[in-house]
C-alpha atoms as a PDB file:
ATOM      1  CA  UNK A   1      29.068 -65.634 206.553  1.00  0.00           C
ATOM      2  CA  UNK A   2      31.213 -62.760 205.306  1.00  0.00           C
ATOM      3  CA  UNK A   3      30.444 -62.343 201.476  1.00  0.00           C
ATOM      4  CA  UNK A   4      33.843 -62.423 199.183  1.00  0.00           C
ATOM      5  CA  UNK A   5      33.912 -58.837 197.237  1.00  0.00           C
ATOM      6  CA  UNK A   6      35.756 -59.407 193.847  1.00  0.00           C
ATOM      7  CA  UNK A   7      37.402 -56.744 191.498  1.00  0.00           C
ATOM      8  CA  UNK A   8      39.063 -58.280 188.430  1.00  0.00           C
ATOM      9  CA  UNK A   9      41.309 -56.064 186.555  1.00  0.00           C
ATOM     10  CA  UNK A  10      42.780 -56.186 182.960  1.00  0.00           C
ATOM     11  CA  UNK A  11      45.470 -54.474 183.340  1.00  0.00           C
ATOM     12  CA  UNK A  12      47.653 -55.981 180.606  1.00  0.00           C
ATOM     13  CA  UNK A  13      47.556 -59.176 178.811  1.00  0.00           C
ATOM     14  CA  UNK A  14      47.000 -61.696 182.283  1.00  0.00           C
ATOM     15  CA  UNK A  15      44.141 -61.191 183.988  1.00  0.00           C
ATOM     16  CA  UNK A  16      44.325 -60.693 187.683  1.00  0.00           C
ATOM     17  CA  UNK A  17      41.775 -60.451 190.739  1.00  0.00           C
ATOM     18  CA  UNK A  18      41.568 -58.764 194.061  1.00  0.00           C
ATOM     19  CA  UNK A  19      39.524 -59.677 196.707  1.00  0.00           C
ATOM     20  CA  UNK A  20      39.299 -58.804 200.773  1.00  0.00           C
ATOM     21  CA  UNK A  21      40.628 -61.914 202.763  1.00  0.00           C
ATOM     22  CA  UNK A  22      37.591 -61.670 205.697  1.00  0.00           C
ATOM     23  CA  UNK A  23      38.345 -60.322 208.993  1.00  0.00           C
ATOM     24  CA  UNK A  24      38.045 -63.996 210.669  1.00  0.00           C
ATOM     25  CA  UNK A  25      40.254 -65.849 208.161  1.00  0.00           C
ATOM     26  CA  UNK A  26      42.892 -63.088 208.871  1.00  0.00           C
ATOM     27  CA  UNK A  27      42.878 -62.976 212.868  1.00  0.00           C
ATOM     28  CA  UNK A  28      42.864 -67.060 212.720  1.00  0.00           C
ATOM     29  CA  UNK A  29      46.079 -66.611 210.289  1.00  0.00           C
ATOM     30  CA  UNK A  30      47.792 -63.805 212.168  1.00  0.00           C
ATOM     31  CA  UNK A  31      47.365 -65.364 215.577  1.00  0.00           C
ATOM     32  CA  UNK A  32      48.009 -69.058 214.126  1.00  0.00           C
ATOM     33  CA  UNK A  33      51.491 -67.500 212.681  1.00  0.00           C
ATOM     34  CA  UNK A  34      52.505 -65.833 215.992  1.00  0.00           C
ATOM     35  CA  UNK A  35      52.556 -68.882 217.334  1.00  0.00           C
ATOM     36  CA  UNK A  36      54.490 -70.694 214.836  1.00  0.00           C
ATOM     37  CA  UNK A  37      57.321 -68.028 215.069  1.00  0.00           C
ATOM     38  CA  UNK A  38      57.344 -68.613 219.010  1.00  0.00           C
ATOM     39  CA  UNK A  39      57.639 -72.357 218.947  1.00  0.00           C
ATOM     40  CA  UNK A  40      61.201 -73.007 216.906  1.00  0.00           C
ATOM     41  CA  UNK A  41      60.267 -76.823 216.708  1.00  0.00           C
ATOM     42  CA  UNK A  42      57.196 -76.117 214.726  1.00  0.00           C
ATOM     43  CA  UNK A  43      59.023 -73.423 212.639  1.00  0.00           C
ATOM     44  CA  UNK A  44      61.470 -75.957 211.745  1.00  0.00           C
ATOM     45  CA  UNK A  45      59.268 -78.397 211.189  1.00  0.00           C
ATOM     46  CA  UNK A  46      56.881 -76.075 208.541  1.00  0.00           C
ATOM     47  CA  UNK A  47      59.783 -74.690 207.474  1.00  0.00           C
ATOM     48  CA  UNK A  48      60.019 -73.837 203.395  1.00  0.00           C
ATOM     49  CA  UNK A  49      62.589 -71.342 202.507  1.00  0.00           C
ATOM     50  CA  UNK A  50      64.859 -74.199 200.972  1.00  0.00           C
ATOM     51  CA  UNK A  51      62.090 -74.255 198.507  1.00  0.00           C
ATOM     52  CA  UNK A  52      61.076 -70.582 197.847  1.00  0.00           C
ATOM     53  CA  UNK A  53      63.695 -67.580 196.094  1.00  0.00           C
ATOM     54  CA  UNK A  54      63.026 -64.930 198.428  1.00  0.00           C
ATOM     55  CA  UNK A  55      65.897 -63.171 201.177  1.00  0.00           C
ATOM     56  CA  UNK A  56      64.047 -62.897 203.761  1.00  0.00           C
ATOM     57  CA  UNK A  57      63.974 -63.071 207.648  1.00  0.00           C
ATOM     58  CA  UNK A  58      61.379 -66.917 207.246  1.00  0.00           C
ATOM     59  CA  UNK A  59      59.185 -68.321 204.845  1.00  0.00           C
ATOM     60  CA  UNK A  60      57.324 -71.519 206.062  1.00  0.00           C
ATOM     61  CA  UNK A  61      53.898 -73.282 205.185  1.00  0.00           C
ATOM     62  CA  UNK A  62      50.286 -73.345 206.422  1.00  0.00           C
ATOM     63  CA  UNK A  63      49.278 -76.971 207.887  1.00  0.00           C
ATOM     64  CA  UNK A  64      45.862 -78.243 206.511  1.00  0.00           C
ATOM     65  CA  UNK A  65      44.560 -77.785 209.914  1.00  0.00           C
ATOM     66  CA  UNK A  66      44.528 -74.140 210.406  1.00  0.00           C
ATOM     67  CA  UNK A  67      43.882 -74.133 206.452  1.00  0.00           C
ATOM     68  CA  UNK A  68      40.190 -75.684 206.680  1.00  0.00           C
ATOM     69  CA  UNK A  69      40.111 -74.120 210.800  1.00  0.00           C
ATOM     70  CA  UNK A  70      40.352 -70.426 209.732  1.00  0.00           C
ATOM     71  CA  UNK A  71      38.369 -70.813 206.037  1.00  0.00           C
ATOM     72  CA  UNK A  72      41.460 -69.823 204.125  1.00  0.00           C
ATOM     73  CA  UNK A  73      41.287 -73.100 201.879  1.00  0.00           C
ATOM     74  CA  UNK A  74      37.515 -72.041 201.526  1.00  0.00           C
ATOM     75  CA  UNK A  75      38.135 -68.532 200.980  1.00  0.00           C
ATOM     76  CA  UNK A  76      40.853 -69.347 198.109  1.00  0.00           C
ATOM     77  CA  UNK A  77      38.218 -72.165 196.645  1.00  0.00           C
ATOM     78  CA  UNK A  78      35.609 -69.791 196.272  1.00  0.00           C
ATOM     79  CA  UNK A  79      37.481 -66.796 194.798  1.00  0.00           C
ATOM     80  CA  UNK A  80      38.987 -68.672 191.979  1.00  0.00           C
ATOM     81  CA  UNK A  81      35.804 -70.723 190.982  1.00  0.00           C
ATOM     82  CA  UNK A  82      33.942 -67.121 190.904  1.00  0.00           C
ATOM     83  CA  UNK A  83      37.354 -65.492 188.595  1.00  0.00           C
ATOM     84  CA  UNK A  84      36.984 -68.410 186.328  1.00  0.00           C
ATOM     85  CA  UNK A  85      33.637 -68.546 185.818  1.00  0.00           C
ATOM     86  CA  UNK A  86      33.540 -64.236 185.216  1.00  0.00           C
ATOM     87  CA  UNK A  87      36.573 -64.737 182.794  1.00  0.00           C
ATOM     88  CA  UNK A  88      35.564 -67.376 180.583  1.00  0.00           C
ATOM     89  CA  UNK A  89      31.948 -68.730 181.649  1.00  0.00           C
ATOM     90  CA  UNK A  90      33.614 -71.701 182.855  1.00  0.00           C
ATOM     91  CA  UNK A  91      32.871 -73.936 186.236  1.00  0.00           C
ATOM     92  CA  UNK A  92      35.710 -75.448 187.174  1.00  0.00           C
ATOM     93  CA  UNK A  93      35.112 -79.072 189.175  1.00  0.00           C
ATOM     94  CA  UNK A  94      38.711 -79.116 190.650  1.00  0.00           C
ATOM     95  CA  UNK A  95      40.399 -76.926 192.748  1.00  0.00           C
ATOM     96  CA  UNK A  96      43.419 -78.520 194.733  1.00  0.00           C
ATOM     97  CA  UNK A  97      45.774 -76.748 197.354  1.00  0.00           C
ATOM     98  CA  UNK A  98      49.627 -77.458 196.031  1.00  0.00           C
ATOM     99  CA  UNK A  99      50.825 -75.345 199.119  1.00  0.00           C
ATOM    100  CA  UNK A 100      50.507 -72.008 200.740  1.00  0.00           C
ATOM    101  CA  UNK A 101      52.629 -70.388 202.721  1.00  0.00           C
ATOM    102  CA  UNK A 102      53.766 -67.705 205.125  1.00  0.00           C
ATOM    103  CA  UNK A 103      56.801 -64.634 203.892  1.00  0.00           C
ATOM    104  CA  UNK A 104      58.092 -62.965 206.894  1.00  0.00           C
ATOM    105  CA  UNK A 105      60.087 -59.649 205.379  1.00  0.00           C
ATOM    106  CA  UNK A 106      61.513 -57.224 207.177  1.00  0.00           C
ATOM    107  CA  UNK A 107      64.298 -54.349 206.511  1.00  0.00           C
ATOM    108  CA  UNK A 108      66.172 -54.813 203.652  1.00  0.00           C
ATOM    109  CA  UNK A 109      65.097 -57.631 202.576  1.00  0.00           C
ATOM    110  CA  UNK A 110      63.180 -58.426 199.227  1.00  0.00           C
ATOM    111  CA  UNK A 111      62.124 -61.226 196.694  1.00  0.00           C
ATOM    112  CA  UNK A 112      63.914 -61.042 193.624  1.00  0.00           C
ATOM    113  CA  UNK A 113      61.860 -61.893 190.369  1.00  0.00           C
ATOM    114  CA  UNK A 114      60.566 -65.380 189.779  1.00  0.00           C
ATOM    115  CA  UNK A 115      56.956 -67.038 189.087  1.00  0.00           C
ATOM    116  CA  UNK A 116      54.783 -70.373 190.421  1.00  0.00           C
ATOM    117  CA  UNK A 117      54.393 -73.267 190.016  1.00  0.00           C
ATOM    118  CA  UNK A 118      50.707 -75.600 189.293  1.00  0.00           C
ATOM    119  CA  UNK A 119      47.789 -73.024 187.358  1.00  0.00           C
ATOM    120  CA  UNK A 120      46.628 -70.508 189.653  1.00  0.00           C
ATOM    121  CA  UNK A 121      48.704 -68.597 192.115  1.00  0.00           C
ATOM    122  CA  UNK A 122      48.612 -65.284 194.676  1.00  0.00           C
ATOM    123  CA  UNK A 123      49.463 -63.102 197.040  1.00  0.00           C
ATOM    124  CA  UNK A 124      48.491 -60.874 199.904  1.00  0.00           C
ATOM    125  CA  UNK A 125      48.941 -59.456 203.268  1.00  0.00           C
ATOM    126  CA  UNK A 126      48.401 -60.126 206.717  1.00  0.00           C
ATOM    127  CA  UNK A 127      50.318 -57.680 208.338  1.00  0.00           C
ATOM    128  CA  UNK A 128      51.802 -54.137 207.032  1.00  0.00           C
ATOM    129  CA  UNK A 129      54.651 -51.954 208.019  1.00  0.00           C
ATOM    130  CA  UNK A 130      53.511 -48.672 208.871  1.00  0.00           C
ATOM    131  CA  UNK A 131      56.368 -47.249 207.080  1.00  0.00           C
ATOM    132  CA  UNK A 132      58.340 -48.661 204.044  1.00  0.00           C
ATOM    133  CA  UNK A 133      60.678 -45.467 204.283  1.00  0.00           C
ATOM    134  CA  UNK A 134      61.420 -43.136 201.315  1.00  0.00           C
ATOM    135  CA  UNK A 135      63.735 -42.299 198.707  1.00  0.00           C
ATOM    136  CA  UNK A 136      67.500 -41.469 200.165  1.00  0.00           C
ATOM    137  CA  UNK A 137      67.454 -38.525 197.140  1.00  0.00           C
ATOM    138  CA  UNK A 138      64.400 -36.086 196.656  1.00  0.00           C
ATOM    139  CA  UNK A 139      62.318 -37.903 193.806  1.00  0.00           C
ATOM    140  CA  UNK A 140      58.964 -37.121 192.379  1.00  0.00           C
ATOM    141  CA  UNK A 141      58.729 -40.716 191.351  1.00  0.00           C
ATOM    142  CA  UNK A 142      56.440 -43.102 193.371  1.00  0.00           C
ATOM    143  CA  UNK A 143      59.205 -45.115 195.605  1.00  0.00           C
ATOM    144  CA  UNK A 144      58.648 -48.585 195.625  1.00  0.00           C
ATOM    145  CA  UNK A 145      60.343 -50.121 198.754  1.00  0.00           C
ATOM    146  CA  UNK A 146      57.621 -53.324 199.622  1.00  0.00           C
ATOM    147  CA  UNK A 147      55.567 -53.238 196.902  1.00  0.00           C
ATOM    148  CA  UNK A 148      54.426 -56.237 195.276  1.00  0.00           C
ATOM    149  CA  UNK A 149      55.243 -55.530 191.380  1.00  0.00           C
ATOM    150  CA  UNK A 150      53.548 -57.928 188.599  1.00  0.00           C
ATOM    151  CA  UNK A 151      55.357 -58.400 185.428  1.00  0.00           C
ATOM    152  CA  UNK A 152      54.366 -59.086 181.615  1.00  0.00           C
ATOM    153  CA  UNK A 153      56.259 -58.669 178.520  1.00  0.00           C
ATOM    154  CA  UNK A 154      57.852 -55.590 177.253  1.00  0.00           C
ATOM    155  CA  UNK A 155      56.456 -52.264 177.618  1.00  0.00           C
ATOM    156  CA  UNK A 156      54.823 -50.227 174.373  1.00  0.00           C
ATOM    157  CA  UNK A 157      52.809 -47.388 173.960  1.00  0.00           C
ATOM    158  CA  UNK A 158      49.349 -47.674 175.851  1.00  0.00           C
ATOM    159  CA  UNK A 159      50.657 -51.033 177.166  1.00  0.00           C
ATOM    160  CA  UNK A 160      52.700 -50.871 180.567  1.00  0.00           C
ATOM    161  CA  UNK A 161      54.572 -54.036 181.177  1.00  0.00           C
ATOM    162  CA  UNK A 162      54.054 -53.634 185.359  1.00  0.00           C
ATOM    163  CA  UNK A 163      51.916 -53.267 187.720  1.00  0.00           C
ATOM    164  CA  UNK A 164      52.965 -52.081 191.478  1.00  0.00           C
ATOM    165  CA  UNK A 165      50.761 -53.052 194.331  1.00  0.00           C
ATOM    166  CA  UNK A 166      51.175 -51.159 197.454  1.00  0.00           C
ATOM    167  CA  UNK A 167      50.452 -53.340 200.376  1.00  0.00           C
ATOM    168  CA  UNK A 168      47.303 -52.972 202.754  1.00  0.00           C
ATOM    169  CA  UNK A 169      46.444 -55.469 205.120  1.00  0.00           C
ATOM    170  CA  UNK A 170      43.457 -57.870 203.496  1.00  0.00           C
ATOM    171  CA  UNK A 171      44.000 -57.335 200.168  1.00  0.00           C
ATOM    172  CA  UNK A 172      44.343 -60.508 197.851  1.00  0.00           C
ATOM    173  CA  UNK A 173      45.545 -60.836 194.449  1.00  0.00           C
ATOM    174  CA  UNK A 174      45.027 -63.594 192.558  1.00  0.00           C
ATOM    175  CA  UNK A 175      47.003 -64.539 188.754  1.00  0.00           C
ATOM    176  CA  UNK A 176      48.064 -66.812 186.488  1.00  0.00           C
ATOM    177  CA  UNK A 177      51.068 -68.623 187.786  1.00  0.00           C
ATOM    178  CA  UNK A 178      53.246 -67.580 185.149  1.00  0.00           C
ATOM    179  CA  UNK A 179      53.163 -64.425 185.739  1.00  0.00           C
ATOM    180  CA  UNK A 180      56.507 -62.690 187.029  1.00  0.00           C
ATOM    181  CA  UNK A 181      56.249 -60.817 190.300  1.00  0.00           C
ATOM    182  CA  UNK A 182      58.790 -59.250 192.429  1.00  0.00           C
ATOM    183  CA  UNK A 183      59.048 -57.443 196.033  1.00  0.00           C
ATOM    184  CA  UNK A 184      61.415 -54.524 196.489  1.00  0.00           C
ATOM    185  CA  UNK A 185      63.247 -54.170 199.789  1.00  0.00           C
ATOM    186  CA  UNK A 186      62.096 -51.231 202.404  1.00  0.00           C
ATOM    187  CA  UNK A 187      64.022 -49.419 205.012  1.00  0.00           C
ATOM    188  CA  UNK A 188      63.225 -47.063 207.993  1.00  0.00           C
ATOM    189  CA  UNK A 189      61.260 -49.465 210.108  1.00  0.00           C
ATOM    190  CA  UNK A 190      62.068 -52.672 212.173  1.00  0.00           C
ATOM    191  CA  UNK A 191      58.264 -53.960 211.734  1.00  0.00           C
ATOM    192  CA  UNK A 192      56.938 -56.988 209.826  1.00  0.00           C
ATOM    193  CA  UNK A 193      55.542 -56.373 206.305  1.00  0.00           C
ATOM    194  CA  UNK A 194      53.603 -60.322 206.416  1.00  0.00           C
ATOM    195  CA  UNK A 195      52.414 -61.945 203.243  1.00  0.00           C
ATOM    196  CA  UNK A 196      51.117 -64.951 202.199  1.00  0.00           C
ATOM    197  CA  UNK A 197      50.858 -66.416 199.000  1.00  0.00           C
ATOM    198  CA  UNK A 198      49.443 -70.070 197.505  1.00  0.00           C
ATOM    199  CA  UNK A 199      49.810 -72.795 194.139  1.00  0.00           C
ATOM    200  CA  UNK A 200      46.634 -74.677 193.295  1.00  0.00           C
ATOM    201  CA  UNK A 201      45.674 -76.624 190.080  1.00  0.00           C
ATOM    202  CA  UNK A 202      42.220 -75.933 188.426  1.00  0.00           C
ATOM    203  CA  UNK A 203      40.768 -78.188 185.732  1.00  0.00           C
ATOM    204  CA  UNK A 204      43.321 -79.245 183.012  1.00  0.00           C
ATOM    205  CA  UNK A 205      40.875 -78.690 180.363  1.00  0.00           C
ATOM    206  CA  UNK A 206      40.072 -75.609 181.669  1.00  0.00           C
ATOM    207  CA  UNK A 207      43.726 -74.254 182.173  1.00  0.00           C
ATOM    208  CA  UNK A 208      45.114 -76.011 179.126  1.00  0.00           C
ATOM    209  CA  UNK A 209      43.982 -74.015 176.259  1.00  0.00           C
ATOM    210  CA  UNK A 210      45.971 -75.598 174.060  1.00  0.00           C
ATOM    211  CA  UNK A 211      44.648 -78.561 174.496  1.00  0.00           C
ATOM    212  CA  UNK A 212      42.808 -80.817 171.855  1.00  0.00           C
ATOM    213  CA  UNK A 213      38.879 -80.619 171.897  1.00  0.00           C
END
C-alpha cells in the first residue's frame, strides 16, 4: 500500500495541507474520466456545472463506484483524519463525502473567486498542460495563467493575503472550506489542465469551535 506523504503549511491564518494523490488512485481517475468524456450519456448524466461557478469547457462528478474502486474516498479519509489530528490533537470519528468532482479547463478559461460548501474542502490535479503560456508584455513578475491562488484577508506587512499554487500532476491541497480560491485563465496551448476537487463534513464538535462545551 502506497504510504500518504503529508506537508502542512501555515502560510497565513488557515491552515492548509499537501499531499501526493498515489500513482494508482490517479491512473484509475484519469482513465475512469476519459471514459466519461467519450460516452455523452454518462457525461450528462454526472453532469454538475449547473451547480459549480467556474467557465469552463465541463465540470461533472465522481460516482461512488470508481470513488471506493480507485481508493480516492480512502485516500481523502485518511489525509484529513491525519491533518486534524497534527493540527489540533484531535481524532475525528466522521468523515462523510458531500461530493467530488471533475474541472475540465482548457484555453481561456478560468474559475472566478468563490469558496465550499460542508467543513473540509480541496483541490488538485490529474492532468497538466505542458504550457500555460506567458505574459503578452515582457514582465519580471511570476505570470499566473492556471494557477490555483488561495485567498485570506487583507494583506499587511509580513502577512501576504495569497498564496499561488502552480499545478503539477499529483499534488493535493487540502483547506478549510471557507477559504477563497481562484484559477486564472492560460493561453498558448490546446491541452487539458484536469483538476479535481471535493466537500466533506468532519465532526461538528470538532469543526465547530464555537460551539458550547
Amino acid at each position: 500500500m502506497e504510504k500518504n506523504e503529508i506537508k502542512i503549511l501555515k502560510l497565513f491564518g488557515p491552515s492548509v495541507m499537501v499531499a501526493k494523490i498515489p500513482n494508482s488512485t490517479l491512473d484509475a481517475l484519469n482513465n475512469y474520466i476519459d471514459v466519461v468524456v467519450e460516452d455523452k450519456k454518462k457525461s450528462s448524466d454526472l453532469d454538475y456545472g449547473n451547480q459549480l461557478v467556474g467557465d469552463v469547457t465541463q465540470e461533472f462528478k465522481l460516482d461512488r463506484e470508481i470513488i471506493e474502486k480507485s481508493g480516492w474516498g480512502k485516500f481523502l479519509a485518511g489525509c484529513v483524519n491525519k491533518w486534524v489530528e497534527v493540527e489540533l490533537k484531535k481524532k475525528i470519528t466522521k468523515f462523510e463525502l458531500m461530493t467530488t468532482w471533475i474541472v475540465r479547463q482548457f484555453e481561456n478559461e478560468y474559475n472566478p473567486t468563490h469558496w465550499h460548501s460542508g467543513h473540509i474542502s480541496g483541490a488538485g490535479f490529474l492532468k497538466v498542460p505542458s504550457t500555460f503560456g506567458k505574459h503578452y508584455q515582457e514582465k519580471t513578475k511570476t505570470y499566473q495563467g492556471g494557477q490555483l491562488q488561495l485567498i485570506n484577508g487583507t494583506r499587511h506587512f509580513l502577512s501576504p493575503s495569497t498564496f499561488s499554487i502552480t499545478p503539477k500532476v499529483g499534488d493535493f491541497y487540502f483547506f478549510p472550506n471557507y477559504l477563497m480560491h481562484t484559477v486564472f485563465p492560460f493561453k498558448n496551448t490546446k491541452e487539458e489542465r484536469r483538476s479535481i476537487s471535493f466537500n466533506a463534513k468532519i465532526d461538528d464538535n470538532i469543526y465547530n469551535i464555537y460551539g458550547g462545551r
